[in-house]
Protein backbone atom coordinates (compact mmCIF):
# COMPACT_ATOMS: atom_id res chain seq x y z
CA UNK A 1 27.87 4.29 -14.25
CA UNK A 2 27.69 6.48 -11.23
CA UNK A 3 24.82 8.40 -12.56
CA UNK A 4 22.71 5.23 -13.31
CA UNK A 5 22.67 4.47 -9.25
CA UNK A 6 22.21 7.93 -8.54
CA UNK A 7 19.07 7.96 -10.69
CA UNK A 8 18.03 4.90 -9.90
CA UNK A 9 18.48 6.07 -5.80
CA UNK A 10 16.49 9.16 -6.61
CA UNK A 11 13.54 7.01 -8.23
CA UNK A 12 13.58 4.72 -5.44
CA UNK A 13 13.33 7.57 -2.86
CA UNK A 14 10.54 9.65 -5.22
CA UNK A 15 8.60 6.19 -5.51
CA UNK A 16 8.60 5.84 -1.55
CA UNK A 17 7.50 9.25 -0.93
CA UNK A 18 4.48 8.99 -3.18
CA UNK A 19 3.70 5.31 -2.11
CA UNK A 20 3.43 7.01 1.93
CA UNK A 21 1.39 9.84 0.08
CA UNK A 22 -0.76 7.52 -0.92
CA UNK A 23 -1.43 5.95 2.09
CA UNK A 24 -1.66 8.08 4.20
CA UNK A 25 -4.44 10.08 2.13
CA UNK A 26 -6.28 6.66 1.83
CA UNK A 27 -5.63 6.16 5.40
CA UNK A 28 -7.64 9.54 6.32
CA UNK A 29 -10.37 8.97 3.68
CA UNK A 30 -11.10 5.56 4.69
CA UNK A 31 -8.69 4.32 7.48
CA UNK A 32 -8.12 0.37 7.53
CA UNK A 33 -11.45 -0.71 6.70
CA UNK A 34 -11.89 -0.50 2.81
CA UNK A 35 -9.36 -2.61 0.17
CA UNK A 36 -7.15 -0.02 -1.00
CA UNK A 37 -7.06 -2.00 -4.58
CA UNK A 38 -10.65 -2.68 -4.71
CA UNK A 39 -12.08 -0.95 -2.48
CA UNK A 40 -14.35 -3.55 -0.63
CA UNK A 41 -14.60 -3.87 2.53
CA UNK A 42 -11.92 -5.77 4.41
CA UNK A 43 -13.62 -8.61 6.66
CA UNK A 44 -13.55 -7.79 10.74
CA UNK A 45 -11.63 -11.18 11.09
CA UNK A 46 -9.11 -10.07 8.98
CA UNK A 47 -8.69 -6.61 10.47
CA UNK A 48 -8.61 -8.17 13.84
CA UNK A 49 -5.85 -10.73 12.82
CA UNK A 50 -4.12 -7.94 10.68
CA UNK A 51 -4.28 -4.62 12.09
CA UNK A 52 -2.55 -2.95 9.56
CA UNK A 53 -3.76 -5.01 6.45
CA UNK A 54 -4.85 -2.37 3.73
CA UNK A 55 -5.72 -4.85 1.30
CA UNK A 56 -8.33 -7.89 1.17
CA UNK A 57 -7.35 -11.67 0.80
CA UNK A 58 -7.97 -11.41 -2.63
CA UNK A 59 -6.27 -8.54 -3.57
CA UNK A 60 -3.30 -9.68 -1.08
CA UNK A 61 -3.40 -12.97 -3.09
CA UNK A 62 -2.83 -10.92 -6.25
CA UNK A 63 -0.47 -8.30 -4.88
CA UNK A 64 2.21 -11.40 -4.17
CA UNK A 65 1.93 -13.19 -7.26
């Protein structure tokens, strides 16, 4: 049973690292200002009330369902 948790601890971790990967690559390429789903544009309002929003409404909308 052990070696289910540890696997499941080492997918977790190798899941997180390539999630960061990923953003930070898209964060060079395009910083803040493109949908990283999409990649539209994400509205001036929004990046002003959500600095660190990488996604638009719509794709936030979808992310949560």
């Amino acid at each position: 049973m052990s070696d289910f948790f540890d696997r499941a601890s080492e997918l977790e971790t190798e899941f997180r690292e390539q999630a960061l990967a990923r953003h930070f690559q898209s964060l060079h390429s395009s910083g803040y200002s493109h949908c990283e789903d999409c990649g539209d544009p994400i509205p001036a309002a929004r990046r002003a009330a959500m600095p660190s929003s990488t996604r638009c409404v719509i794709c936030q909308q979808l992310a949560e369902r």
